[in-house]
C-alpha atoms as a PDB file:
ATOM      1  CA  UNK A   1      44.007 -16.068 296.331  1.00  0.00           C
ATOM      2  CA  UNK A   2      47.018 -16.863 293.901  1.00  0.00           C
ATOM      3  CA  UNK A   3      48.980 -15.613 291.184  1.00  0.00           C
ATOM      4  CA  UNK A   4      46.235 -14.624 288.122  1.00  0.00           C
ATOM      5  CA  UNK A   5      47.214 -17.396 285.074  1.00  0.00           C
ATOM      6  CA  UNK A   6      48.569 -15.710 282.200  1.00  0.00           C
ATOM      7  CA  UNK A   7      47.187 -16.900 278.779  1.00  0.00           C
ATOM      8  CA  UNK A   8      49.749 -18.420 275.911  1.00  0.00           C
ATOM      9  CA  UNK A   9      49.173 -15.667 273.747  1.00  0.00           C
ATOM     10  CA  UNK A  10      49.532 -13.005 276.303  1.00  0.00           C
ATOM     11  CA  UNK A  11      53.113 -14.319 277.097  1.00  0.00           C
ATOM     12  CA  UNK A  12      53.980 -14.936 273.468  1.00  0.00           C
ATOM     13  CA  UNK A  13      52.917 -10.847 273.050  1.00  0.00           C
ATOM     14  CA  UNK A  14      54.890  -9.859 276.018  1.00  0.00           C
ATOM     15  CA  UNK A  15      58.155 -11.721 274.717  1.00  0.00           C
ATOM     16  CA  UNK A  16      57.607 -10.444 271.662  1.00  0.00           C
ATOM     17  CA  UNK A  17      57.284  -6.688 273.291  1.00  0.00           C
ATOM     18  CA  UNK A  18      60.802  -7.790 274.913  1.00  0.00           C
ATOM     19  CA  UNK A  19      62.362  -8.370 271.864  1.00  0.00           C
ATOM     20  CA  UNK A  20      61.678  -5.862 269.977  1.00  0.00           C
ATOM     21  CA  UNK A  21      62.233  -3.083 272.936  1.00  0.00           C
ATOM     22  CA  UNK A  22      65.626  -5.230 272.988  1.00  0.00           C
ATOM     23  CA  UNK A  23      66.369  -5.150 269.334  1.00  0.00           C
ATOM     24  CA  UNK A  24      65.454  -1.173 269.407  1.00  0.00           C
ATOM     25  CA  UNK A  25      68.090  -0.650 272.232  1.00  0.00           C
ATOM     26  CA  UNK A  26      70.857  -2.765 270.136  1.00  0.00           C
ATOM     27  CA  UNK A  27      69.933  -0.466 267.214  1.00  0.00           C
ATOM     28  CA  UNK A  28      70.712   2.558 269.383  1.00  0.00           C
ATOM     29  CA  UNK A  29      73.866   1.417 270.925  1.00  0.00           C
ATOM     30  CA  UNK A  30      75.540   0.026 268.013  1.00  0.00           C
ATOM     31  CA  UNK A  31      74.516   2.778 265.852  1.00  0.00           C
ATOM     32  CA  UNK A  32      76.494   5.218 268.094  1.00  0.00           C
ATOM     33  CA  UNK A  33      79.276   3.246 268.595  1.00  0.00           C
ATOM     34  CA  UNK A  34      80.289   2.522 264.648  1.00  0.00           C
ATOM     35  CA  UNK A  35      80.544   5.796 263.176  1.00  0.00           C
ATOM     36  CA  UNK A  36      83.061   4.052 259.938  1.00  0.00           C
ATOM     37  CA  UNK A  37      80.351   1.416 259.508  1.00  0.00           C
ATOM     38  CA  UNK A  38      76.806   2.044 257.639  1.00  0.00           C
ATOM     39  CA  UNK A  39      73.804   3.378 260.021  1.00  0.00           C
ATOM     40  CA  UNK A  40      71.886   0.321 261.407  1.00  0.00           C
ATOM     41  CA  UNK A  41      68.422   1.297 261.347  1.00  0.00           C
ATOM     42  CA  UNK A  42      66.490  -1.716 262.357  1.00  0.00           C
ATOM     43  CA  UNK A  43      66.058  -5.167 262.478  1.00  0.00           C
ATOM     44  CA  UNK A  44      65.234  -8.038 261.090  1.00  0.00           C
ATOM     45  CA  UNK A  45      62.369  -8.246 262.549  1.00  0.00           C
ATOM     46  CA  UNK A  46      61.172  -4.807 261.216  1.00  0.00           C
ATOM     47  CA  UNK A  47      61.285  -7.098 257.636  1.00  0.00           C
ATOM     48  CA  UNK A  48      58.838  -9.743 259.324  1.00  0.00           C
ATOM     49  CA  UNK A  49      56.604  -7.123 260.386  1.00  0.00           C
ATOM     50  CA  UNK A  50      55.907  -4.666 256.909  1.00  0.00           C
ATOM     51  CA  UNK A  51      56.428  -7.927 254.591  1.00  0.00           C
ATOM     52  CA  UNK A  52      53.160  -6.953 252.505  1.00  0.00           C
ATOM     53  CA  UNK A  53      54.868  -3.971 252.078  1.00  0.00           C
ATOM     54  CA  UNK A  54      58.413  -4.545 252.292  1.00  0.00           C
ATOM     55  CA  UNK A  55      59.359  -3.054 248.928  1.00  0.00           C
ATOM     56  CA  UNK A  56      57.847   0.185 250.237  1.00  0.00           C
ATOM     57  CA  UNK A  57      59.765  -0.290 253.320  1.00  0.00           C
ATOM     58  CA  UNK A  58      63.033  -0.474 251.764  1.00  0.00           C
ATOM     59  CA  UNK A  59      62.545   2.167 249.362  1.00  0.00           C
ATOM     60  CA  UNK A  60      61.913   4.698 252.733  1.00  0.00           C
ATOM     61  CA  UNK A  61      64.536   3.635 254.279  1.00  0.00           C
ATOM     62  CA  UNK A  62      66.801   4.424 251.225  1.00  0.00           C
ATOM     63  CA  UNK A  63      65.559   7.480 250.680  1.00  0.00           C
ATOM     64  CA  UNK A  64      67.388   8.504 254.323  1.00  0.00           C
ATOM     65  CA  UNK A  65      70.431   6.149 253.567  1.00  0.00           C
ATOM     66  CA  UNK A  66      71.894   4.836 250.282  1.00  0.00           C
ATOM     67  CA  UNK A  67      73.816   2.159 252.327  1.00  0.00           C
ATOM     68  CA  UNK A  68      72.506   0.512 255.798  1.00  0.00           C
ATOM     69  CA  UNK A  69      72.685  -2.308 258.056  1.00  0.00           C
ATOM     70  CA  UNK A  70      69.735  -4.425 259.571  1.00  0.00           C
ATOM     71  CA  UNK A  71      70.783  -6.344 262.414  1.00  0.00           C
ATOM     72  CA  UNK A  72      69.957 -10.026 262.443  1.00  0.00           C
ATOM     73  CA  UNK A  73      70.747 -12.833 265.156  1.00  0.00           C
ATOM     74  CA  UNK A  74      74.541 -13.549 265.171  1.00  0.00           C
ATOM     75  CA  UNK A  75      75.114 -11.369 261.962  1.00  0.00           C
ATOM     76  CA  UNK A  76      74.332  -8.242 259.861  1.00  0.00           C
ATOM     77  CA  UNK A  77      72.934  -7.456 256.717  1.00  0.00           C
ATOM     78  CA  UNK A  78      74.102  -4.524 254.392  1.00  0.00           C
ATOM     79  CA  UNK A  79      71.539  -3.357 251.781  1.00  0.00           C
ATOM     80  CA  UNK A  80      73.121  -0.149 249.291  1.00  0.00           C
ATOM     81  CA  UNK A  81      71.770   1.786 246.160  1.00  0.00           C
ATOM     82  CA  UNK A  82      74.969   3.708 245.971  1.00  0.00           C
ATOM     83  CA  UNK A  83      76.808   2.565 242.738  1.00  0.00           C
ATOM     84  CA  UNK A  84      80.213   3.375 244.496  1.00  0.00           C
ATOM     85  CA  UNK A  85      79.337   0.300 247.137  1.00  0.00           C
ATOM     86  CA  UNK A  86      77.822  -1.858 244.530  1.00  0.00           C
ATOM     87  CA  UNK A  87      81.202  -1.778 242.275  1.00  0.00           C
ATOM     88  CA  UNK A  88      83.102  -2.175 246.023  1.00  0.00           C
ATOM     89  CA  UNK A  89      81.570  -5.408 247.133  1.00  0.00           C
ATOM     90  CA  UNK A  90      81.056  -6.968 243.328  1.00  0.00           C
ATOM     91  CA  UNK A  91      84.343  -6.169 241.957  1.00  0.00           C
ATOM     92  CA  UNK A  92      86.479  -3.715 243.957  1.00  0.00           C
ATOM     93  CA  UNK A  93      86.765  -6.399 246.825  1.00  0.00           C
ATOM     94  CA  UNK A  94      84.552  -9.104 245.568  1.00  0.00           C
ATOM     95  CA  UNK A  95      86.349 -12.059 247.417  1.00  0.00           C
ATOM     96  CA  UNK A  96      85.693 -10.487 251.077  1.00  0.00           C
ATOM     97  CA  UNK A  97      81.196 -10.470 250.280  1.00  0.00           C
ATOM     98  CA  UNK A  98      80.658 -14.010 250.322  1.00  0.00           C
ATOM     99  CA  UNK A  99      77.123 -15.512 250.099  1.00  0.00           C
ATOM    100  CA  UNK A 100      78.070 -17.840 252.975  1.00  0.00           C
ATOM    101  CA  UNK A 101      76.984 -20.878 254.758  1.00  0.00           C
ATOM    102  CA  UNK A 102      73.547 -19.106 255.821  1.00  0.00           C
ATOM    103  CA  UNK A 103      72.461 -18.654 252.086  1.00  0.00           C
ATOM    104  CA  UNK A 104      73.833 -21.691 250.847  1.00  0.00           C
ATOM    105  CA  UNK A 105      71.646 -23.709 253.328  1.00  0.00           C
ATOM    106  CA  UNK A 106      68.494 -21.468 252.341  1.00  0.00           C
ATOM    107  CA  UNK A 107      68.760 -21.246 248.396  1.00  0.00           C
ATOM    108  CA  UNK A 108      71.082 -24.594 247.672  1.00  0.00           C
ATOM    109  CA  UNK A 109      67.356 -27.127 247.346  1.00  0.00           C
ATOM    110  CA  UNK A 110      66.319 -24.235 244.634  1.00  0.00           C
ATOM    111  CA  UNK A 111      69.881 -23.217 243.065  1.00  0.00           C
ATOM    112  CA  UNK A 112      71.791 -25.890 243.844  1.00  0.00           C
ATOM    113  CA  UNK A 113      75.301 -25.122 243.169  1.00  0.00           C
ATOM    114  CA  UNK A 114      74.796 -22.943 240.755  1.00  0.00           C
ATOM    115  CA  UNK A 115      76.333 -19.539 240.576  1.00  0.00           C
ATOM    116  CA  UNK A 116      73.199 -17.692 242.862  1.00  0.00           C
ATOM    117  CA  UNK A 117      74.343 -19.658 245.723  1.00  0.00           C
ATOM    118  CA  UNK A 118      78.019 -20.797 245.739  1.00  0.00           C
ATOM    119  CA  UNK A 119      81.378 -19.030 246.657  1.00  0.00           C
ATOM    120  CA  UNK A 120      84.859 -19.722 245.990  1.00  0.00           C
ATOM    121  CA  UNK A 121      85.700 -22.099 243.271  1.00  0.00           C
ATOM    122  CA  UNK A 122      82.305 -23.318 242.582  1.00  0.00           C
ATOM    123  CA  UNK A 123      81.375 -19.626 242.097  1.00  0.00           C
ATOM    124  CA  UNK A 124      84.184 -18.979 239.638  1.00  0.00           C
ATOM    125  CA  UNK A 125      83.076 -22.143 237.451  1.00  0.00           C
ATOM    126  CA  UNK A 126      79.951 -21.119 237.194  1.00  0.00           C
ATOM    127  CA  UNK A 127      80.954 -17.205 236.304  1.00  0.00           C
ATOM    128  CA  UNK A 128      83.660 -18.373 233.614  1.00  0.00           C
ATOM    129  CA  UNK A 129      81.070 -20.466 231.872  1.00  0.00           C
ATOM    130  CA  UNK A 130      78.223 -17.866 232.173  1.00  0.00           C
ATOM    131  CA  UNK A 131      80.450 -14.807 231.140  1.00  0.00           C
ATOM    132  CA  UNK A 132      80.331 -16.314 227.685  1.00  0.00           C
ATOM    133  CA  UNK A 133      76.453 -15.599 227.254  1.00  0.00           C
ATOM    134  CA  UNK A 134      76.730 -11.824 227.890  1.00  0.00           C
ATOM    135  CA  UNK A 135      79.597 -10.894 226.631  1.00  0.00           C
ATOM    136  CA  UNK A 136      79.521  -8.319 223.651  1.00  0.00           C
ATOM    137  CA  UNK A 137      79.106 -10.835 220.810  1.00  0.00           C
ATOM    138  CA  UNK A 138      76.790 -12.958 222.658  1.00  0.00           C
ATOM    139  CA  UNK A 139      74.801 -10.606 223.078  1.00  0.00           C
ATOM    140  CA  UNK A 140      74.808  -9.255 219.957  1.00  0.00           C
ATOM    141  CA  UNK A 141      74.599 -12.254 218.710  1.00  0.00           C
ATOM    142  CA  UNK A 142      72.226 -14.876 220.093  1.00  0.00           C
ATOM    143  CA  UNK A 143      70.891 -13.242 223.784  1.00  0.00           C
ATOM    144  CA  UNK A 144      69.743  -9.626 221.997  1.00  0.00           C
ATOM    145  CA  UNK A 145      67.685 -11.385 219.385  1.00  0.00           C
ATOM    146  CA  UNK A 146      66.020 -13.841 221.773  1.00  0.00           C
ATOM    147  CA  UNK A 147      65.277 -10.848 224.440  1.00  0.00           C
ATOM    148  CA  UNK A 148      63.613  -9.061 220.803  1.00  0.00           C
ATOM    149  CA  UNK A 149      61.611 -11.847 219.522  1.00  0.00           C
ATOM    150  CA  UNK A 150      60.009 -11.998 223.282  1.00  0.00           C
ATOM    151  CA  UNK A 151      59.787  -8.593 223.428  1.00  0.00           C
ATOM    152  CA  UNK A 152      57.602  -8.359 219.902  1.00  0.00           C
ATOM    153  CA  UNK A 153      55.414 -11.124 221.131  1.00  0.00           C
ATOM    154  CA  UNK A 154      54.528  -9.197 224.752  1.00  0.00           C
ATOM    155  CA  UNK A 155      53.875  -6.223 222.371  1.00  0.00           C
ATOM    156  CA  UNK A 156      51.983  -7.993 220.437  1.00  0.00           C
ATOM    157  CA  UNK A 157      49.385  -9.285 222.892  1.00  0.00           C
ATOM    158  CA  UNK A 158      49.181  -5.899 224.365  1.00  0.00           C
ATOM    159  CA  UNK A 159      48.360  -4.432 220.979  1.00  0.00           C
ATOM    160  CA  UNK A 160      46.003  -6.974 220.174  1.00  0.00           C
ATOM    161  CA  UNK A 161      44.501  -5.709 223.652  1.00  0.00           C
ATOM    162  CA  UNK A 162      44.572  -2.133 222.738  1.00  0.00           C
ATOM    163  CA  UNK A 163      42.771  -3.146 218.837  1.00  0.00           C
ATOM    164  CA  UNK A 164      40.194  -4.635 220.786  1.00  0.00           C
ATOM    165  CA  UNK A 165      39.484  -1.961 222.945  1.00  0.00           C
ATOM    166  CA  UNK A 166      40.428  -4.399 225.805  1.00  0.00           C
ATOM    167  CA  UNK A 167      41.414  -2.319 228.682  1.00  0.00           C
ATOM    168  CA  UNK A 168      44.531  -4.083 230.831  1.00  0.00           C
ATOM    169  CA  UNK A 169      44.914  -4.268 234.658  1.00  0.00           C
ATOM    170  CA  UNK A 170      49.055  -3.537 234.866  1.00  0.00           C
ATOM    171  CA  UNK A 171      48.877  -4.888 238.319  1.00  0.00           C
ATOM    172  CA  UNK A 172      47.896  -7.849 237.111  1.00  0.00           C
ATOM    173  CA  UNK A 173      49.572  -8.132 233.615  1.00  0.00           C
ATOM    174  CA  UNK A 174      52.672  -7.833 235.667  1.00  0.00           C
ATOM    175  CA  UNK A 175      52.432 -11.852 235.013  1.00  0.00           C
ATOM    176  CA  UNK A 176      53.077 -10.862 230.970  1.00  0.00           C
ATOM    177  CA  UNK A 177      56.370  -8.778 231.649  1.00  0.00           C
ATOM    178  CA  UNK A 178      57.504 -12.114 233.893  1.00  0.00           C
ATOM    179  CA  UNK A 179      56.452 -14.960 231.170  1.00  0.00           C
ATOM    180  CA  UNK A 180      58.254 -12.555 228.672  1.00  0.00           C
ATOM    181  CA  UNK A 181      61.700 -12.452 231.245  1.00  0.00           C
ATOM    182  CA  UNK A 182      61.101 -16.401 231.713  1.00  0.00           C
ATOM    183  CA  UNK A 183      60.635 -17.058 228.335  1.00  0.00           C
ATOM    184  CA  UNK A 184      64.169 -15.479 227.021  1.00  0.00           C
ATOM    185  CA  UNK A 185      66.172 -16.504 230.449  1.00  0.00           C
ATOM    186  CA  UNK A 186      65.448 -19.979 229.405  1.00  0.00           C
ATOM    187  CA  UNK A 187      65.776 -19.343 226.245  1.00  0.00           C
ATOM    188  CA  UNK A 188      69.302 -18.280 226.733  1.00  0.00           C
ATOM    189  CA  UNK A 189      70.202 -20.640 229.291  1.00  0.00           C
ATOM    190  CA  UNK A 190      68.781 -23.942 227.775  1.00  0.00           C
ATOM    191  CA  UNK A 191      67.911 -23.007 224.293  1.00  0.00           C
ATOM    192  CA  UNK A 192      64.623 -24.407 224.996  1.00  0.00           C
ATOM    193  CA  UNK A 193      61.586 -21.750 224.656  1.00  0.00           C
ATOM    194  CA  UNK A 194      59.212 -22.315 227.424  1.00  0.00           C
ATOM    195  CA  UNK A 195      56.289 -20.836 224.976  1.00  0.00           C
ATOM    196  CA  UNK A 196      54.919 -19.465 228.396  1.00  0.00           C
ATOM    197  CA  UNK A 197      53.817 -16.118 226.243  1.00  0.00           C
ATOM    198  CA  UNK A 198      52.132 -18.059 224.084  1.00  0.00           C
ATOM    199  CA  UNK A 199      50.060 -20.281 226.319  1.00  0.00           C
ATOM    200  CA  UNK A 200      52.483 -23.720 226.437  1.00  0.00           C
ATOM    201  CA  UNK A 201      50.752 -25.454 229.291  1.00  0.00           C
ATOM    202  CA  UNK A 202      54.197 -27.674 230.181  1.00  0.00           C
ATOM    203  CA  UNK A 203      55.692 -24.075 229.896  1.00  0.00           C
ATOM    204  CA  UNK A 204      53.609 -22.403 232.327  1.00  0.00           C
ATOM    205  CA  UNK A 205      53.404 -25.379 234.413  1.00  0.00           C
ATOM    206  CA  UNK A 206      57.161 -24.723 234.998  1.00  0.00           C
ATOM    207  CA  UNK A 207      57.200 -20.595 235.238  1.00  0.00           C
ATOM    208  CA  UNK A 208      54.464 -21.092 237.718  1.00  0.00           C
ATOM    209  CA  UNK A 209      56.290 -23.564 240.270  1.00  0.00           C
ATOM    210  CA  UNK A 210      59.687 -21.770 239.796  1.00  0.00           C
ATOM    211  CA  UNK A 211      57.940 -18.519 240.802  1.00  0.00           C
ATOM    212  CA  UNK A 212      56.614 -20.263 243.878  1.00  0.00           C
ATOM    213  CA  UNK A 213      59.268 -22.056 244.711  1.00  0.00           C
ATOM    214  CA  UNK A 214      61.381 -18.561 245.076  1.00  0.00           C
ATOM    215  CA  UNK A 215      58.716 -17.003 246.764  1.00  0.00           C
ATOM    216  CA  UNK A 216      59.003 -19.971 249.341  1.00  0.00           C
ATOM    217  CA  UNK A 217      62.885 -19.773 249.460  1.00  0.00           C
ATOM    218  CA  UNK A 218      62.325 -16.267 250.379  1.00  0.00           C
ATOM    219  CA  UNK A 219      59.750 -16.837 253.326  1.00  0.00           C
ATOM    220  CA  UNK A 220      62.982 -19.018 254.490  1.00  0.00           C
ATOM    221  CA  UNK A 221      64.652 -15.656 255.276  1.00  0.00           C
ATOM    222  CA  UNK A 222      61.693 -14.317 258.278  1.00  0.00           C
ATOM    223  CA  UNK A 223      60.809 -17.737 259.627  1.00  0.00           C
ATOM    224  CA  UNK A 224      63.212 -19.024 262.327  1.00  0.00           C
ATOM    225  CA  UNK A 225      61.815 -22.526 261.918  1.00  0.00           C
ATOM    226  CA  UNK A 226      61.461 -22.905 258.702  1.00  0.00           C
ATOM    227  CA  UNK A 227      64.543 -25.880 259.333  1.00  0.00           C
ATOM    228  CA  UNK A 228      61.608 -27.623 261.225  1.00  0.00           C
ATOM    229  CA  UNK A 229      58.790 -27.100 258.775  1.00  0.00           C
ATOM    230  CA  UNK A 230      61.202 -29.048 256.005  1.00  0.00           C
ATOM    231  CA  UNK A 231      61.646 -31.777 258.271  1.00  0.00           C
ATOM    232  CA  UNK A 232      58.095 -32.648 259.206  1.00  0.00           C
ATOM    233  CA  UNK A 233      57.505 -31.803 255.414  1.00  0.00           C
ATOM    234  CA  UNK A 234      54.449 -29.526 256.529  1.00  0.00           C
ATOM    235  CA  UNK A 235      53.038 -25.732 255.277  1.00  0.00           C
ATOM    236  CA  UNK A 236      55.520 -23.889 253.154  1.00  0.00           C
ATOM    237  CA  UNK A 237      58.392 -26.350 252.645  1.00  0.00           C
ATOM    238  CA  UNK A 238      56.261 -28.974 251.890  1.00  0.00           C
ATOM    239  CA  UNK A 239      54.461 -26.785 249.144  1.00  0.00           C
ATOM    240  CA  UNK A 240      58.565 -25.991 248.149  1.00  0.00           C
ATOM    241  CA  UNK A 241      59.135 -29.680 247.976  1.00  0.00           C
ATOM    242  CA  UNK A 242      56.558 -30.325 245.617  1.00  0.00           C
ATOM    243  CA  UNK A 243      57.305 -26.809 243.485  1.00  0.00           C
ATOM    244  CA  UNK A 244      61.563 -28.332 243.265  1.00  0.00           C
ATOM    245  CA  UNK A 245      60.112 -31.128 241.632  1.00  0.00           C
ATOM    246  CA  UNK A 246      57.706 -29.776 239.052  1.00  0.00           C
ATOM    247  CA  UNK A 247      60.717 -27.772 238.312  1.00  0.00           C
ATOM    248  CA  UNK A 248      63.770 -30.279 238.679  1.00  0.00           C
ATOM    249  CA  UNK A 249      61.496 -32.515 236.513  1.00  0.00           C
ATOM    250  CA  UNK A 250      61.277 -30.104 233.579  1.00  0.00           C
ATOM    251  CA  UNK A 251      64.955 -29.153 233.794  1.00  0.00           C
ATOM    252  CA  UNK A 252      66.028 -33.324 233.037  1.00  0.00           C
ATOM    253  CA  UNK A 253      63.986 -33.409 230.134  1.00  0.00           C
ATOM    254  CA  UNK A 254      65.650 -30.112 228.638  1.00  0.00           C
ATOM    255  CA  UNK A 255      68.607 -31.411 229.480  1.00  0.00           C
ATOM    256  CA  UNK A 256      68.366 -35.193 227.824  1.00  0.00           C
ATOM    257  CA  UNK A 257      67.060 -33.656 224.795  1.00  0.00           C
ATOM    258  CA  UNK A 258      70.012 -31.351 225.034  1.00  0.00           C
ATOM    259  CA  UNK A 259      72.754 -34.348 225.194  1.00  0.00           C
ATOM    260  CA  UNK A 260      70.753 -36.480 223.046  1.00  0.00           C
ATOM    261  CA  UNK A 261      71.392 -33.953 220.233  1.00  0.00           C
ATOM    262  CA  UNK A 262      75.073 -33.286 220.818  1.00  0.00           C
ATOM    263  CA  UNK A 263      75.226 -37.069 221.245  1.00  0.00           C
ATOM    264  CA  UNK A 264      74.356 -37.075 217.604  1.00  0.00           C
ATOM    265  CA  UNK A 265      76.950 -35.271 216.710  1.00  0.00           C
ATOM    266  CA  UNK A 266      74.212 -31.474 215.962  1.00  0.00           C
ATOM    267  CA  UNK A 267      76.572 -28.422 217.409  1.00  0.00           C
ATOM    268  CA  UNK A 268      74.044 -26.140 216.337  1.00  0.00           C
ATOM    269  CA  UNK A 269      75.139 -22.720 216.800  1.00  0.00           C
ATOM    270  CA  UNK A 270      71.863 -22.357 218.677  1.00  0.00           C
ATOM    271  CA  UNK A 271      73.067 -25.273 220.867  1.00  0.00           C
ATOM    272  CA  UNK A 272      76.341 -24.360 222.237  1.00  0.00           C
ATOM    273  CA  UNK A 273      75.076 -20.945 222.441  1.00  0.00           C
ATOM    274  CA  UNK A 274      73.128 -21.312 225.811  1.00  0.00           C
ATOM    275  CA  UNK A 275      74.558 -22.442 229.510  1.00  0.00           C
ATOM    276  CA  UNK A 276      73.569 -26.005 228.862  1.00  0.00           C
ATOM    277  CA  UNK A 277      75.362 -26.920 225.798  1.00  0.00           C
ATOM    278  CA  UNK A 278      78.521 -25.191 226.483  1.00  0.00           C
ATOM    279  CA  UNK A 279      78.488 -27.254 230.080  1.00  0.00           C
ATOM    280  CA  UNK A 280      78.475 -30.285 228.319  1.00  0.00           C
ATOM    281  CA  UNK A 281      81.411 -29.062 226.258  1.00  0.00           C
ATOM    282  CA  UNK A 282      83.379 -27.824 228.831  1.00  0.00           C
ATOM    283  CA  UNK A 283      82.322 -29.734 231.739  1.00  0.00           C
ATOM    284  CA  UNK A 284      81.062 -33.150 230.155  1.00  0.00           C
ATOM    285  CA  UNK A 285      79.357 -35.255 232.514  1.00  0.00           C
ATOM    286  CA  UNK A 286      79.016 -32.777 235.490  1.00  0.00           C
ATOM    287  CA  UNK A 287      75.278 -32.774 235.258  1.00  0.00           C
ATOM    288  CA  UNK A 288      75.353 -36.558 236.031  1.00  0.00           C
ATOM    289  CA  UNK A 289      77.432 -36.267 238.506  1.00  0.00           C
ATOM    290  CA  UNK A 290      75.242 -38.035 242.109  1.00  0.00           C
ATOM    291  CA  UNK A 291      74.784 -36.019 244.504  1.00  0.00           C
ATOM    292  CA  UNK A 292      72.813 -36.755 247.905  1.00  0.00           C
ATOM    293  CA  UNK A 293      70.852 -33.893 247.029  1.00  0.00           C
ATOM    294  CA  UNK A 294      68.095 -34.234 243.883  1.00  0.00           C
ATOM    295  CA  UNK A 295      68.892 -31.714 241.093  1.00  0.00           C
ATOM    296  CA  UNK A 296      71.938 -29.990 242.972  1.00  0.00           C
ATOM    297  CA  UNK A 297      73.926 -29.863 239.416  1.00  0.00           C
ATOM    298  CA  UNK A 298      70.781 -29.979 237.837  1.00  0.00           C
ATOM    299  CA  UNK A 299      69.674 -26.386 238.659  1.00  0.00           C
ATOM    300  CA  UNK A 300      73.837 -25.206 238.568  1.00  0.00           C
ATOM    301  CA  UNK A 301      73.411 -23.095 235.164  1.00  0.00           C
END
């Protein structure tokens, strides 16, 4: 008689079991031992495992803790609803939170450069030349009366709903209150509207691969070999591939038209009044600018 053979699965389940009696243990011991540091109450891993419910999650665990860690391999992550530690790590002592290498390398084929992704200089481009669009007059200005005329159409359709005697499903209308958001972001941004609320089928096209794409970027977060997936260009990342495109594709186009009409010498107010026309003023050229990777000044606003 021998040793009984142990199935795959069964040892993939018992190193699993290890892991997470592990990771349990290293909440324990480090949660006793830093008293001046935020509670750690779980693990990365606890993410993977209520992801169809991870908004829920999080909102338990901040109803015991406004500020906590979750540890993750070779670093930790802070998550806060306390105002006090929001102003502390975006202002107070901004320059000691950065994004770093980890979320550059997940976000940059999405965001590029841009200011969602960056630190240090980069970051400081992109904030100077952003601040400009909600500032007080801006937004009095130009951003408040695109975010109005967006708003009147999404209360229009549901009106026209509620005339009918058409009842709505919130859950999923939810897609209205987005296409309204999308709709004056890019607005703002490009000074292109996307038309998305009113049924632009290039529009949509876009809204609908940016969406996915973010929802992929995210996934990047809970799968350790998601690094692999991108380079056999398989599942996920090769769905993100072809999302980066449909988007990256849209985003040249805006911006041609965009330099074609400052080319021409038309400095609309609504031109310069969005991310893309004051870049060409104050950075002219950047969005040309090669790069080894496709779109990475592209998607910078």
């Amino acid at each position: 008689t021998g040793m009984p053979e142990c199935s795959p699965a069964l040892l993939v389940a018992a190193g699993l079991a290890v892991l997470a009696i592990c990771s349990y243990l290293a909440t324990i011991v480090v949660g006793r031992g830093a008293a001046r540091y935020p509670p750690v109450v779980g693990t990365v891993f606890h993410q993977v495992y209520h992801l169809r419910r991870l908004h829920d999650y999080f909102t338990d665990l901040f109803r015991e803790h406004a500020t906590f860690r979750l540890l993750a391999p070779g670093r930790r992550q802070i998550y806060t609803s306390d105002t006090a530690v929001v102003e502390h790590i975006l202002r107070t002592n901004f320059a000691n939170y950065e994004k770093g290498a980890s979320n550059y390398d997940k976000m940059g084929d999405l965001f590029g450069d841009g200011i969602f992704a960056v630190d240090g200089d980069k970051w400081k481009q992109q904030r100077k030349i952003a601040s400009y669009d909600f500032s007080t007059r801006a937004l009095r200005d130009f951003s408040g009366g695109v975010f109005n005329r967006n708003a009147a159409k999404l209360a229009h359709i549901v009106s026209g709903n509620a005339a009918a005697k058409q009842p709505m499903d919130f859950q999923v209308n939810l897609a209205l209150l987005m296409k309204a958001t999308m709709d004056s972001i890019f607005t703002i941004a490009f000074g292109v509207d996307l038309g998305t609320l009113s049924g632009s089928d290039e529009g949509s096209r876009f809204a609908a691969a940016f969406d996915d794409a973010s929802e992929f970027i995210l996934l990047r977060y809970v799968d350790a070999f998601w690094k692999v997936s991108r380079f056999l260009n398989v599942g996920a990342e090769a769905a993100l591939r072809h999302r980066i495109k449909v988007v990256d594709e849209f985003v040249y186009k805006c911006i041609r038209a965009r330099a074609d009409e400052m080319s021409d010498g038309n400095k609309a107010h609504d031109t310069v009044c969005n991310l893309t026309g004051r870049r060409m003023i104050c950075c002219p050229g950047s969005y040309w600018q090669p790069t080894a990777t496709p779109g990475r000044w592209i998607t910078s606003t």
